[in-house]
PDB file of N, CA and C in Angstrom:
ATOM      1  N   UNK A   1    -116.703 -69.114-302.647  1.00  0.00           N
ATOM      2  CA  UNK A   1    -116.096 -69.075-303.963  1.00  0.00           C
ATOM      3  C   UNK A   1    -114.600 -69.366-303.829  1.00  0.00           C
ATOM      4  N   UNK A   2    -114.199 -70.170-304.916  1.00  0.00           N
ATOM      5  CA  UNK A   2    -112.301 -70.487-304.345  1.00  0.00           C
ATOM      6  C   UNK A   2    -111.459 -69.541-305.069  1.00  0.00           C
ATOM      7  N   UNK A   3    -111.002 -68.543-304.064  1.00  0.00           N
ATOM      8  CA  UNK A   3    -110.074 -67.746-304.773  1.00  0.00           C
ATOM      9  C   UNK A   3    -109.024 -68.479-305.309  1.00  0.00           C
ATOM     10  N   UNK A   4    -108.465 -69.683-305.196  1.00  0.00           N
ATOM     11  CA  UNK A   4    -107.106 -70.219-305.115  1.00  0.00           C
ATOM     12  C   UNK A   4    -106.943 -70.098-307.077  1.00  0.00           C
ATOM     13  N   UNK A   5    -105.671 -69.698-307.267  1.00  0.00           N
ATOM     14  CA  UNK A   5    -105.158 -69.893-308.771  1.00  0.00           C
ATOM     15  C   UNK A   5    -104.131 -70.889-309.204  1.00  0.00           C
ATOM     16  N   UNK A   6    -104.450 -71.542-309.481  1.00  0.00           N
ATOM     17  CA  UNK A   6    -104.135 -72.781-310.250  1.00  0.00           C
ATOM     18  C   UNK A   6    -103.776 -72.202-311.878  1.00  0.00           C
ATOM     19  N   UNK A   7    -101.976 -72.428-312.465  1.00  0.00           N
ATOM     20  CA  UNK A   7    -101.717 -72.357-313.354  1.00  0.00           C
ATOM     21  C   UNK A   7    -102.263 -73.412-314.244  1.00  0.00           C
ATOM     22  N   UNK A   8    -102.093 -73.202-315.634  1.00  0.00           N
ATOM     23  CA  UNK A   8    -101.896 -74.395-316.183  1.00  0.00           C
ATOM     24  C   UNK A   8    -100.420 -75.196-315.933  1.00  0.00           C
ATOM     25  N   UNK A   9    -100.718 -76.893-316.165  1.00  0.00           N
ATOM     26  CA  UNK A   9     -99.629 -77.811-315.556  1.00  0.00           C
ATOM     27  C   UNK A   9     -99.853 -79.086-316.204  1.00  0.00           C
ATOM     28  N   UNK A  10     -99.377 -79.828-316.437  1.00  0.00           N
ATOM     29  CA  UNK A  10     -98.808 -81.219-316.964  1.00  0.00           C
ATOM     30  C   UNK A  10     -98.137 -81.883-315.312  1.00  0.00           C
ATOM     31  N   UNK A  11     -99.215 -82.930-315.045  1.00  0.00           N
ATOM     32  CA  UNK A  11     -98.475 -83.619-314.260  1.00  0.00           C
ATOM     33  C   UNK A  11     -98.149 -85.037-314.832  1.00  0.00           C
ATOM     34  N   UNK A  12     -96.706 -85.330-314.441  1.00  0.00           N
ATOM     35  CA  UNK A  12     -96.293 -86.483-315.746  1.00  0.00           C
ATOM     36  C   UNK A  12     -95.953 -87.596-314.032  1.00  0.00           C
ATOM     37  N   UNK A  13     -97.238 -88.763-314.380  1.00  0.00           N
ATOM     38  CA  UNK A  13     -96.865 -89.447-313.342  1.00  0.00           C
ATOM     39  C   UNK A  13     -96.029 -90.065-313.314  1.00  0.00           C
ATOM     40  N   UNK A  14     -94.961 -90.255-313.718  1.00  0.00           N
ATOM     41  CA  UNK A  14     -93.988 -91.227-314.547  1.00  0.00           C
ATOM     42  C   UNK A  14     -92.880 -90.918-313.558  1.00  0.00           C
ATOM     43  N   UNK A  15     -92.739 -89.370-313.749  1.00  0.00           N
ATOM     44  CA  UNK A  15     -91.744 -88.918-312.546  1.00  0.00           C
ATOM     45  C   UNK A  15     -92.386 -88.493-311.509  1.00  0.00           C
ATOM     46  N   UNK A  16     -93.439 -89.120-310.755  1.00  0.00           N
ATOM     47  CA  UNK A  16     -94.016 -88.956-309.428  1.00  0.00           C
ATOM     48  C   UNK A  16     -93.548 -89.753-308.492  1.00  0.00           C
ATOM     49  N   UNK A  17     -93.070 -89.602-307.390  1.00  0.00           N
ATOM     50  CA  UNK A  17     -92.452 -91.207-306.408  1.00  0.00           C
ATOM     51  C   UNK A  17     -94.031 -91.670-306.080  1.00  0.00           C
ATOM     52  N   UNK A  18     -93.918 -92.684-305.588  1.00  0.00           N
ATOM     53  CA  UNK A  18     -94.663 -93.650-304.463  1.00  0.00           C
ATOM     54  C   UNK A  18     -94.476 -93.756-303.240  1.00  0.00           C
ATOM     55  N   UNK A  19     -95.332 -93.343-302.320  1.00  0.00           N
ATOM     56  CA  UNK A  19     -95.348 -93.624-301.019  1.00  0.00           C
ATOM     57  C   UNK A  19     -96.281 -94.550-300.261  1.00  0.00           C
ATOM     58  N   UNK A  20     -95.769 -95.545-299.738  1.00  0.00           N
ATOM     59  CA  UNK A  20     -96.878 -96.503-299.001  1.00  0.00           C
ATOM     60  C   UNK A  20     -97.517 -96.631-297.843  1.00  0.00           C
ATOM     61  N   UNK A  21     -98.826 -97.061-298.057  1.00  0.00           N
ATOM     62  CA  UNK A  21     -99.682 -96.704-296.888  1.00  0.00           C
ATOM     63  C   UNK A  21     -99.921 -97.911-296.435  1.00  0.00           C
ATOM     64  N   UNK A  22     -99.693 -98.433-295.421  1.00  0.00           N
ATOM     65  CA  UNK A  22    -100.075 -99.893-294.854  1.00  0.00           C
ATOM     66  C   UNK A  22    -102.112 -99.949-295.168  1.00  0.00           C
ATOM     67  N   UNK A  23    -102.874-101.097-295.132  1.00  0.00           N
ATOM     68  CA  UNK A  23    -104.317-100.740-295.067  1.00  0.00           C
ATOM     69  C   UNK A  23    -104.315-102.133-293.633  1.00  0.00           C
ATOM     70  N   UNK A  24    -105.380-102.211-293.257  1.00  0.00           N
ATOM     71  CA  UNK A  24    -105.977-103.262-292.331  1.00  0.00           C
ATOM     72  C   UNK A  24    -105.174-104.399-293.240  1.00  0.00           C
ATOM     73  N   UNK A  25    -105.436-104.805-294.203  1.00  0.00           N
ATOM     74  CA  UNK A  25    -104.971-106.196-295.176  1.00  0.00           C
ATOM     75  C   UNK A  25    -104.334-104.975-296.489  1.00  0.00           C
ATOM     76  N   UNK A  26    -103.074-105.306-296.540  1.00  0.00           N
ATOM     77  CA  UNK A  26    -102.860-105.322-297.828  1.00  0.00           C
ATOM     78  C   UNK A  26    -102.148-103.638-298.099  1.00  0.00           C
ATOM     79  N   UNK A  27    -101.304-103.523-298.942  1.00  0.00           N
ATOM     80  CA  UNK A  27    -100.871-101.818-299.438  1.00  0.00           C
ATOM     81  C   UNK A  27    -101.302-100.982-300.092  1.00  0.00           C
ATOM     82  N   UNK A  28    -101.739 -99.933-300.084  1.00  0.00           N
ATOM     83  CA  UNK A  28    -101.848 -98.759-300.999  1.00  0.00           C
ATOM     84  C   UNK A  28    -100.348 -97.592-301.154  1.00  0.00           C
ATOM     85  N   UNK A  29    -100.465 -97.597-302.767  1.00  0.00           N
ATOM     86  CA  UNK A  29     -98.986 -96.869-302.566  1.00  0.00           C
ATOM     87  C   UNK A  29     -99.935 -95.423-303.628  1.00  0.00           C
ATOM     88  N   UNK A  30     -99.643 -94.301-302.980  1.00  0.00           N
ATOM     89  CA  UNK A  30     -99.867 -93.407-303.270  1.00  0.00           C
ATOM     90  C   UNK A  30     -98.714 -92.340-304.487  1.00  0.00           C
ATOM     91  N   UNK A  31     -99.578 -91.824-305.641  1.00  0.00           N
ATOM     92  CA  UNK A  31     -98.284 -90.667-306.183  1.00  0.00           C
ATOM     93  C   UNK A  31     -99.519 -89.520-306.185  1.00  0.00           C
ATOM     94  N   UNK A  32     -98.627 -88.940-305.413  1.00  0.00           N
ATOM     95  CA  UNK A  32     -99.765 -87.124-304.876  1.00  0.00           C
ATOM     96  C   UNK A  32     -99.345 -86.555-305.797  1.00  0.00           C
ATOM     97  N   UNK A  33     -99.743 -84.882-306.211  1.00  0.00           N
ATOM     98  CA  UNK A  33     -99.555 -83.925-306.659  1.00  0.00           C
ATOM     99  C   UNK A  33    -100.543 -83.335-305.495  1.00  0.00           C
ATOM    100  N   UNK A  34     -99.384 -82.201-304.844  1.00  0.00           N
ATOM    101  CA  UNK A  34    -100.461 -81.151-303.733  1.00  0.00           C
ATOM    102  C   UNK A  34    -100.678 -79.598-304.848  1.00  0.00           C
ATOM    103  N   UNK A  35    -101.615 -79.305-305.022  1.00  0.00           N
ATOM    104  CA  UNK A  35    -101.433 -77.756-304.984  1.00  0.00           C
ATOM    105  C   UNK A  35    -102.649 -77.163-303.672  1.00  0.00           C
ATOM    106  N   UNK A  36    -102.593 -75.660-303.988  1.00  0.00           N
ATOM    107  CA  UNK A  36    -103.278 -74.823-302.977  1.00  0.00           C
ATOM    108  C   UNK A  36    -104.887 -75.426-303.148  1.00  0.00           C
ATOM    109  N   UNK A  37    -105.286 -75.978-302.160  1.00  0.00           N
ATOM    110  CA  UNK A  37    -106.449 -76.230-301.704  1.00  0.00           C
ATOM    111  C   UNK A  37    -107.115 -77.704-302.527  1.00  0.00           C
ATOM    112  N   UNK A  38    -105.889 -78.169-302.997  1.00  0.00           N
ATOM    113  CA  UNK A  38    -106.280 -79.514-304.199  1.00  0.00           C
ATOM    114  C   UNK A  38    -105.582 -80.360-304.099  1.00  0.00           C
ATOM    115  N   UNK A  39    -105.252 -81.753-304.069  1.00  0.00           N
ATOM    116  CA  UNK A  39    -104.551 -82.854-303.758  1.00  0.00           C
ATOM    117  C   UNK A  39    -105.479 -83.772-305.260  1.00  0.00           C
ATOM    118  N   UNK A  40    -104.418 -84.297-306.040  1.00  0.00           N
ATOM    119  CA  UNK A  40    -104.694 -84.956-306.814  1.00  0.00           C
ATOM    120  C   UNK A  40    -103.748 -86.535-307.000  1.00  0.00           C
ATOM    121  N   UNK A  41    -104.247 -87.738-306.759  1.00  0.00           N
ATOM    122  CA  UNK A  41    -103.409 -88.389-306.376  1.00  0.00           C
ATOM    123  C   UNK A  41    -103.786 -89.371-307.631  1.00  0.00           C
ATOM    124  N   UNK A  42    -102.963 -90.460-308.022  1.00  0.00           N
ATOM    125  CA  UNK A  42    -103.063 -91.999-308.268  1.00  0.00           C
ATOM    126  C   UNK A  42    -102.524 -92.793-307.174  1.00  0.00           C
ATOM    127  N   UNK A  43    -103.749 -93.931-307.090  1.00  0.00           N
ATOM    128  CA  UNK A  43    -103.688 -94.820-306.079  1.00  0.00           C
ATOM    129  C   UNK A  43    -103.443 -96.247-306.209  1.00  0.00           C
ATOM    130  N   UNK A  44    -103.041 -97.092-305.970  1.00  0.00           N
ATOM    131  CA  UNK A  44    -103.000 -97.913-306.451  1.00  0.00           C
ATOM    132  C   UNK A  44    -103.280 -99.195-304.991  1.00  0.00           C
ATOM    133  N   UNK A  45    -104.119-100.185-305.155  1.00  0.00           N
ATOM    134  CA  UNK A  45    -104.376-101.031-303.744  1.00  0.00           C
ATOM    135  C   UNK A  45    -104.004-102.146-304.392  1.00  0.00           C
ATOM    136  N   UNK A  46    -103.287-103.145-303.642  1.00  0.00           N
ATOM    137  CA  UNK A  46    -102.728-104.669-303.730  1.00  0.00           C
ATOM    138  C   UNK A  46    -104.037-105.033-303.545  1.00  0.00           C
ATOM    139  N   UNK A  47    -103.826-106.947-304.321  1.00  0.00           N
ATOM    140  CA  UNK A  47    -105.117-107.328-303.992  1.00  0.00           C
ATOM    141  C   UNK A  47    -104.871-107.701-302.443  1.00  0.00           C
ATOM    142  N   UNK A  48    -106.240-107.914-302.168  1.00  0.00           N
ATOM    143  CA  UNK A  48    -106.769-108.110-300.792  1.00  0.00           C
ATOM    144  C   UNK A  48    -106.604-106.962-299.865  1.00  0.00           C
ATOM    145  N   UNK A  49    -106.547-105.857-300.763  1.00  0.00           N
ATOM    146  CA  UNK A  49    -106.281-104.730-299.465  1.00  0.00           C
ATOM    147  C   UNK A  49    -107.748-104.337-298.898  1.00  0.00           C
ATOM    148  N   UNK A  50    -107.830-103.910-297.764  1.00  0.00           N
ATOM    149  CA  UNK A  50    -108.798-103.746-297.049  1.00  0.00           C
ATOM    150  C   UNK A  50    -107.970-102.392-296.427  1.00  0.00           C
ATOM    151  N   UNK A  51    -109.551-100.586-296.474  1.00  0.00           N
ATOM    152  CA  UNK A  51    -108.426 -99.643-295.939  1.00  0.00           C
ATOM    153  C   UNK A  51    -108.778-100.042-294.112  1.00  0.00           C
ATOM    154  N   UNK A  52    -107.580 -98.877-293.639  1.00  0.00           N
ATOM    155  CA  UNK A  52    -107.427 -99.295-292.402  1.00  0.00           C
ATOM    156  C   UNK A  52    -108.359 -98.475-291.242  1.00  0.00           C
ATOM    157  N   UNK A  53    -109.189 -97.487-291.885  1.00  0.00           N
ATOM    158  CA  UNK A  53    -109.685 -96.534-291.065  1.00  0.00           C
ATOM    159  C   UNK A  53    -111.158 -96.421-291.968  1.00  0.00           C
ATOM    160  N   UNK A  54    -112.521 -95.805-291.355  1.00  0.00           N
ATOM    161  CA  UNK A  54    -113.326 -95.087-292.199  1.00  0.00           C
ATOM    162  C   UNK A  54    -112.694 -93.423-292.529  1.00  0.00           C
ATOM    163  N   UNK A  55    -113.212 -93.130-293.474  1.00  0.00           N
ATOM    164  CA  UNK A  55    -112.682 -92.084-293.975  1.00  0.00           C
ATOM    165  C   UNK A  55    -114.079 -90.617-294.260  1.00  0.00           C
ATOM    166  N   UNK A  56    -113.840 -89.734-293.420  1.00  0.00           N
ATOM    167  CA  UNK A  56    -115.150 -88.698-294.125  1.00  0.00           C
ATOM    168  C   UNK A  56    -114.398 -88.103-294.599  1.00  0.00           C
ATOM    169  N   UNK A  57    -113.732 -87.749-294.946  1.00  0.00           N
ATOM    170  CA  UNK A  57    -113.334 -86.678-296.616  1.00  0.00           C
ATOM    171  C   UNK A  57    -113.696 -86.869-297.377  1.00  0.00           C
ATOM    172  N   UNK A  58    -114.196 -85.816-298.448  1.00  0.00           N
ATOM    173  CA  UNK A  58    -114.732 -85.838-299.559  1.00  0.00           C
ATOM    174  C   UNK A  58    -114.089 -85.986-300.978  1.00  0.00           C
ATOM    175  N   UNK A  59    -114.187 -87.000-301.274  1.00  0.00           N
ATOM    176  CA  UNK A  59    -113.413 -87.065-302.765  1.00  0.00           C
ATOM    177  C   UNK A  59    -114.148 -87.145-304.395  1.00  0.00           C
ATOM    178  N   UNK A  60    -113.279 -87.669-304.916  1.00  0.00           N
ATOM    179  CA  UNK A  60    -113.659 -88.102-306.893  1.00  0.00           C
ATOM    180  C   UNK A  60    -113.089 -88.948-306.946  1.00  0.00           C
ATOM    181  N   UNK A  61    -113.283 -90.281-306.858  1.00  0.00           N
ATOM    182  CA  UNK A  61    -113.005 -91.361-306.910  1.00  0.00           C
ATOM    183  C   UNK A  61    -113.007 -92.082-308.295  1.00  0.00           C
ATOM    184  N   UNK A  62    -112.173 -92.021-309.437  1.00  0.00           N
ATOM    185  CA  UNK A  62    -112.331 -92.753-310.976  1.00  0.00           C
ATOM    186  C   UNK A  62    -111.104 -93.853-311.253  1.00  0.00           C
ATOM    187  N   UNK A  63    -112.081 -95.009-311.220  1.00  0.00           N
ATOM    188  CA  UNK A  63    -111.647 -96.424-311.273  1.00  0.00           C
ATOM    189  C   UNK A  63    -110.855 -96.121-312.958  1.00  0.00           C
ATOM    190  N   UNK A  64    -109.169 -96.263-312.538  1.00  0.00           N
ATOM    191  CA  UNK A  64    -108.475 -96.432-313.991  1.00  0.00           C
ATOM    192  C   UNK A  64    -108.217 -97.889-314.299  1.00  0.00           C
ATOM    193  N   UNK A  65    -108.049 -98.289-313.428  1.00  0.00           N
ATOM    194  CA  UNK A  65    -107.635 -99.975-313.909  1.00  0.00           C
ATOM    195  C   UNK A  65    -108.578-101.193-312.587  1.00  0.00           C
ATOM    196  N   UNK A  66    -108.926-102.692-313.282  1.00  0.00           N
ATOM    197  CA  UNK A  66    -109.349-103.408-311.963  1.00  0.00           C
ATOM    198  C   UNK A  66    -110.448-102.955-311.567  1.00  0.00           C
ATOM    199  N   UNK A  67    -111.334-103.193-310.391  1.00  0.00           N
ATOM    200  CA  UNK A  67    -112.653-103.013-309.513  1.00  0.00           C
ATOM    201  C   UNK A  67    -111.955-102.937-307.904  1.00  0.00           C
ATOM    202  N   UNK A  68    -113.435-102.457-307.098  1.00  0.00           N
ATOM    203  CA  UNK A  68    -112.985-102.400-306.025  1.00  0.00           C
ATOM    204  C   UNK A  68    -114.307-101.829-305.122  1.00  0.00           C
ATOM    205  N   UNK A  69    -114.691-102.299-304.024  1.00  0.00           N
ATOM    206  CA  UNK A  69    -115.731-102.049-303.385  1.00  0.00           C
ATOM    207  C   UNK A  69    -115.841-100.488-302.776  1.00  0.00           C
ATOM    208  N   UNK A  70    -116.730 -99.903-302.444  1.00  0.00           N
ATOM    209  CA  UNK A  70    -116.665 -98.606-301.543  1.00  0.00           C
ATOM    210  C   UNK A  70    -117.925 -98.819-300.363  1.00  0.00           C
ATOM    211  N   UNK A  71    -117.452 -99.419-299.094  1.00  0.00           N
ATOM    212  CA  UNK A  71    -118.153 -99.927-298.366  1.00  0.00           C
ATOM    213  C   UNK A  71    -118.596 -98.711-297.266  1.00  0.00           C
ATOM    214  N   UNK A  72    -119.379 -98.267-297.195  1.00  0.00           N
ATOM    215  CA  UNK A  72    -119.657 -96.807-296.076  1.00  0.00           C
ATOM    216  C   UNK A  72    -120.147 -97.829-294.863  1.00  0.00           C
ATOM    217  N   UNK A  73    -119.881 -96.810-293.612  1.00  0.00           N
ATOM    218  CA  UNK A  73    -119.927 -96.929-292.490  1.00  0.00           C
ATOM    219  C   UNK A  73    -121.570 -97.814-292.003  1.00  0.00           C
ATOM    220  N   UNK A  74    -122.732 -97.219-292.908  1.00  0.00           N
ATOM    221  CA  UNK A  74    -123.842 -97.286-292.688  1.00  0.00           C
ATOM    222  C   UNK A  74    -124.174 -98.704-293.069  1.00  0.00           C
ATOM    223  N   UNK A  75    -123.161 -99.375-293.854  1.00  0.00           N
ATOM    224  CA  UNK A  75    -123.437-100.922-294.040  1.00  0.00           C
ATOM    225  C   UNK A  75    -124.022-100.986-295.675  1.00  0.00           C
ATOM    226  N   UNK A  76    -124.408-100.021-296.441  1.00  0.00           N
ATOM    227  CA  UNK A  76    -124.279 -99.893-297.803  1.00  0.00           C
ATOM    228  C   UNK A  76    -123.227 -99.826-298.369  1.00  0.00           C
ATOM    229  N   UNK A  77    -122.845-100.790-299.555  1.00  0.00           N
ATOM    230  CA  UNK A  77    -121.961-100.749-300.536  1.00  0.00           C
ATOM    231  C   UNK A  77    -121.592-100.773-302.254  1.00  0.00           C
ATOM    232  N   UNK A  78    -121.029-100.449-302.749  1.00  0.00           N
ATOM    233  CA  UNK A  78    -121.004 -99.895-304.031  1.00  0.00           C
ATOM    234  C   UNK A  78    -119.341-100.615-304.649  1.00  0.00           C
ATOM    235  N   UNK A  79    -120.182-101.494-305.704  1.00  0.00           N
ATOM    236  CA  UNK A  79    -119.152-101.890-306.298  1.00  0.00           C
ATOM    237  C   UNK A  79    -118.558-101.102-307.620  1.00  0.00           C
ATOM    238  N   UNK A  80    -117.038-100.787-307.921  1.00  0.00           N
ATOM    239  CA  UNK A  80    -117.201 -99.677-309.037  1.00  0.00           C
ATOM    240  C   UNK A  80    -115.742-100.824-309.634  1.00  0.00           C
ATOM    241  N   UNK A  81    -116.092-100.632-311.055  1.00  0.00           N
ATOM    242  CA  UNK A  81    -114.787-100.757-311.919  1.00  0.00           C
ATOM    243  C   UNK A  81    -114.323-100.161-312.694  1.00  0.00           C
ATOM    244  N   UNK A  82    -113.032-100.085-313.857  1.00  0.00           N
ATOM    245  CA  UNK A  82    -112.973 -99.760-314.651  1.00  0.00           C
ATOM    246  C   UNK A  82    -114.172 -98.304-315.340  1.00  0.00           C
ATOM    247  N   UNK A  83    -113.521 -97.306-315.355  1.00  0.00           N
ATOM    248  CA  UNK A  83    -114.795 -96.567-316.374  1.00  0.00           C
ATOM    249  C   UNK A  83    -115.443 -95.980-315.230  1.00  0.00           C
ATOM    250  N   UNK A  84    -115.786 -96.731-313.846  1.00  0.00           N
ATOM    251  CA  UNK A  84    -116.752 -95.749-312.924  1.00  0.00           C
ATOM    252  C   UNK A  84    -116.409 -95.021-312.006  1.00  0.00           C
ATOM    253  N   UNK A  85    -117.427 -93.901-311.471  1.00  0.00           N
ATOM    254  CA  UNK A  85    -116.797 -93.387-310.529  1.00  0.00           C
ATOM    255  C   UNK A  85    -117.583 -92.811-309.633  1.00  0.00           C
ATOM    256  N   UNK A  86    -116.778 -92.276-308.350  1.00  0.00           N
ATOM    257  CA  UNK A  86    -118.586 -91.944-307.727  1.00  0.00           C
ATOM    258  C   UNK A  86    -117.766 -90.436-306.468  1.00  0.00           C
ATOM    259  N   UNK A  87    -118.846 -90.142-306.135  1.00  0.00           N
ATOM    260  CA  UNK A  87    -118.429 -88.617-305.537  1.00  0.00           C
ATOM    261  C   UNK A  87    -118.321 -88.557-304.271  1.00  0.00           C
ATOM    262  N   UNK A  88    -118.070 -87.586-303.197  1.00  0.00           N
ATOM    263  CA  UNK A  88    -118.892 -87.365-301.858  1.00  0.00           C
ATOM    264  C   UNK A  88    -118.248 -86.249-301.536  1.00  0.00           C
ATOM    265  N   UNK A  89    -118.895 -85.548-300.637  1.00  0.00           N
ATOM    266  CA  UNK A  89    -118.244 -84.053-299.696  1.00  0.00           C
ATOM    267  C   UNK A  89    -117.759 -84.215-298.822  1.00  0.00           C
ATOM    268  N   UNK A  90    -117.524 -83.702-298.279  1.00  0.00           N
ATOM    269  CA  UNK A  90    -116.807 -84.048-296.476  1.00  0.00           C
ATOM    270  C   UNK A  90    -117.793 -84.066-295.862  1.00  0.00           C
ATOM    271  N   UNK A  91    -117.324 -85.009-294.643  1.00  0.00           N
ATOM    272  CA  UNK A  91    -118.198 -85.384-293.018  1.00  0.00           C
ATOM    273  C   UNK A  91    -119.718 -86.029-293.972  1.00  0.00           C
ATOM    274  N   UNK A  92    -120.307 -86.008-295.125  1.00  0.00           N
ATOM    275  CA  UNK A  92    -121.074 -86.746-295.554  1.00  0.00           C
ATOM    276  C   UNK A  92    -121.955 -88.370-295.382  1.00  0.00           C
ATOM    277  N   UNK A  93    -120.635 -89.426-295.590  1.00  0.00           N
ATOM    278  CA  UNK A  93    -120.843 -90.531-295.906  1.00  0.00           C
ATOM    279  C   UNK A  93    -119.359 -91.234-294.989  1.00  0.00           C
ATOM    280  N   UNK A  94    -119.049 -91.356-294.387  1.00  0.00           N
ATOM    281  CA  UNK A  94    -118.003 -92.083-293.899  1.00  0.00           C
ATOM    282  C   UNK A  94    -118.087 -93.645-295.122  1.00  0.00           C
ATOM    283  N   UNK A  95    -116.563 -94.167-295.229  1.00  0.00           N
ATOM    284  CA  UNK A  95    -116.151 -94.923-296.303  1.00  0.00           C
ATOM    285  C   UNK A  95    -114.741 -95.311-296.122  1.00  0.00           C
ATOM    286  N   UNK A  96    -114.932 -96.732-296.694  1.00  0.00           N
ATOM    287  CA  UNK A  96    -113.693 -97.568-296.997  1.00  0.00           C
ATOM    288  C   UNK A  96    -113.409 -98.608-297.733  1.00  0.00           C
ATOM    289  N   UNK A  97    -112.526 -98.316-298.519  1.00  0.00           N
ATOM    290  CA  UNK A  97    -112.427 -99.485-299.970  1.00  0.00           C
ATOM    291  C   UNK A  97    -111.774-100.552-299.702  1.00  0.00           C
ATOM    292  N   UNK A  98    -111.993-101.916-300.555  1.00  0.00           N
ATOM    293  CA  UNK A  98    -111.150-102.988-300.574  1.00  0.00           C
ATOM    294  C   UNK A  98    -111.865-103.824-301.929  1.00  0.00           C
ATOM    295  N   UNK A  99    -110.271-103.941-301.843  1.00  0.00           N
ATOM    296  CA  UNK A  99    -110.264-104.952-303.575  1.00  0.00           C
ATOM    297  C   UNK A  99    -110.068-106.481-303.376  1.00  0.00           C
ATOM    298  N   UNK A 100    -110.635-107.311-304.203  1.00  0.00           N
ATOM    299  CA  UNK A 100    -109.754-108.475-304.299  1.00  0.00           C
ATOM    300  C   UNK A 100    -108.200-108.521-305.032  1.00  0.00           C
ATOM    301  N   UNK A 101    -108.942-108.036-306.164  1.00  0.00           N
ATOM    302  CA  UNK A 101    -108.020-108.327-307.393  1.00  0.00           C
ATOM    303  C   UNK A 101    -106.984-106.954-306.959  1.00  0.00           C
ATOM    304  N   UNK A 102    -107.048-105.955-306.687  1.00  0.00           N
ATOM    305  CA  UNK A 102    -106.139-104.983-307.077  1.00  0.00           C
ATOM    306  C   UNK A 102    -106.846-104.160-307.984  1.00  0.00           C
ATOM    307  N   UNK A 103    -106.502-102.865-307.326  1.00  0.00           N
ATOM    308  CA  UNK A 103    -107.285-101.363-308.351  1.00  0.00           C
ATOM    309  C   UNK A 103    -106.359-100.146-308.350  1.00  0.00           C
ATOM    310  N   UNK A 104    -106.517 -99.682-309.655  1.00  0.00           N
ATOM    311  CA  UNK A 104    -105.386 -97.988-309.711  1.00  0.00           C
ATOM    312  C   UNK A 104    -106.823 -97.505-310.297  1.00  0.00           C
ATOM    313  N   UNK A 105    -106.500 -96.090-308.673  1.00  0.00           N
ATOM    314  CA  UNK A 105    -107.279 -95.017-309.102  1.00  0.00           C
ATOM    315  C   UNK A 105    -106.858 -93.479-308.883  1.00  0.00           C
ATOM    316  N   UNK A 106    -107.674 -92.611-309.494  1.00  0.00           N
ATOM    317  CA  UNK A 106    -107.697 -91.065-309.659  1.00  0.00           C
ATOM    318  C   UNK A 106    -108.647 -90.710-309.196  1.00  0.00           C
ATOM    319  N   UNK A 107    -107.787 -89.747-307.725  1.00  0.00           N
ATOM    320  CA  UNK A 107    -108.603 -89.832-306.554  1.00  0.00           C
ATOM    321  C   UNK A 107    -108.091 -87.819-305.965  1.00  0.00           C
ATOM    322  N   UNK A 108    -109.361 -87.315-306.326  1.00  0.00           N
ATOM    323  CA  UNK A 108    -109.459 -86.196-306.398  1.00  0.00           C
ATOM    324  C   UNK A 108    -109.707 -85.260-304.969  1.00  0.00           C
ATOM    325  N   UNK A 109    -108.950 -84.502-304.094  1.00  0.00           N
ATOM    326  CA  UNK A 109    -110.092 -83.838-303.023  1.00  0.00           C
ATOM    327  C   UNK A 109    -109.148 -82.540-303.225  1.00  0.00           C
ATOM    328  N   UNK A 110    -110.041 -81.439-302.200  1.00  0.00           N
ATOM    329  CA  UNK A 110    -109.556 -80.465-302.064  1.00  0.00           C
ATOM    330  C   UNK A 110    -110.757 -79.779-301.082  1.00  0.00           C
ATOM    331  N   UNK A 111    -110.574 -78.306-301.026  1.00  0.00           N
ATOM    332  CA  UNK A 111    -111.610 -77.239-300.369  1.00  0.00           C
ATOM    333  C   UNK A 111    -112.958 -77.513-300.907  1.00  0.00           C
ATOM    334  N   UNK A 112    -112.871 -77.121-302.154  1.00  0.00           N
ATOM    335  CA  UNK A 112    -114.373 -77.358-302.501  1.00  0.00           C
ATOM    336  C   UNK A 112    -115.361 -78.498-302.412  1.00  0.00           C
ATOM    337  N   UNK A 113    -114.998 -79.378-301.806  1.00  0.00           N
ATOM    338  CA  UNK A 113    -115.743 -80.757-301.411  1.00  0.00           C
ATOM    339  C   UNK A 113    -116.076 -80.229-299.674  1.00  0.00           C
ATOM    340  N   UNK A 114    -115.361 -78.951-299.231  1.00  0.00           N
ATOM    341  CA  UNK A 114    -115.949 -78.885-298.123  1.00  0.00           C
ATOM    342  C   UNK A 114    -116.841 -78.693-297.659  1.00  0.00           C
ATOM    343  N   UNK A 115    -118.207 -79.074-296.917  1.00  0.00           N
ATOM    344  CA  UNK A 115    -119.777 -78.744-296.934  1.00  0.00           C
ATOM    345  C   UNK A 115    -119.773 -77.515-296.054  1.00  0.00           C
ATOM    346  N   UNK A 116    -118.403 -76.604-295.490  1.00  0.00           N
ATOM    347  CA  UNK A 116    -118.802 -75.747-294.825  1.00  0.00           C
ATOM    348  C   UNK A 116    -118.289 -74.385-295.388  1.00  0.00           C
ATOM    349  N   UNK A 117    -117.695 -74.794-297.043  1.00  0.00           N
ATOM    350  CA  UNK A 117    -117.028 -73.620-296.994  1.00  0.00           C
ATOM    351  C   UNK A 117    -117.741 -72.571-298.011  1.00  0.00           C
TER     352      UNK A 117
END
């Protein structure tokens, strides 16, 4: 059960910085909000970005702008745009996105996606 308390909050991305993440091809520039046991980010990938690592963390992945592939380790892939979105837990599904065009998304993790906790 998550003890963690979370006030109510207004996060105004407007005054969030950007920080950039190199990928295999191409940038992702990140604006986080951390709280206790929750990381809530907008993401944003240049086209042709390809990420640079597989990833098992568990996220909420919701396509705000553009499309963009979610290619897992296992050689299955999932195309999502605009409007979609798709889930996973940790150590689950290993995964890694790449766009042509360029995608901004709202990209959710924290504790409770953990499968051990």
């Amino acid at each position: 059960m998550n003890k963690k308390k979370i006030p109510f909050q207004v996060i105004d991305w407007n005054l969030t910085s950007k920080t950039e993440h190199k990928g295999e091809k191409g940038q992702a520039f990140w604006q986080t909000h951390q709280l206790p046991g929750l990381r809530i980010r907008v993401v944003e990938y240049s086209a042709g970005y390809l990420a640079d690592h597989w990833c098992k963390k568990g996220h909420i992945v919701h396509c705000l702008k553009g499309d963009f592939t979610s290619e897992l380790q296992d050689g299955r892939t999932f195309h999502l745009q605009k409007g979609m979105t798709y889930v996973v837990s940790d150590d689950l599904s290993s995964h890694r996105s790449t766009t042509d065009h360029g995608v901004t998304l709202l990209i959710i993790d924290g504790d409770f996606l953990n499968t051990y906790s």
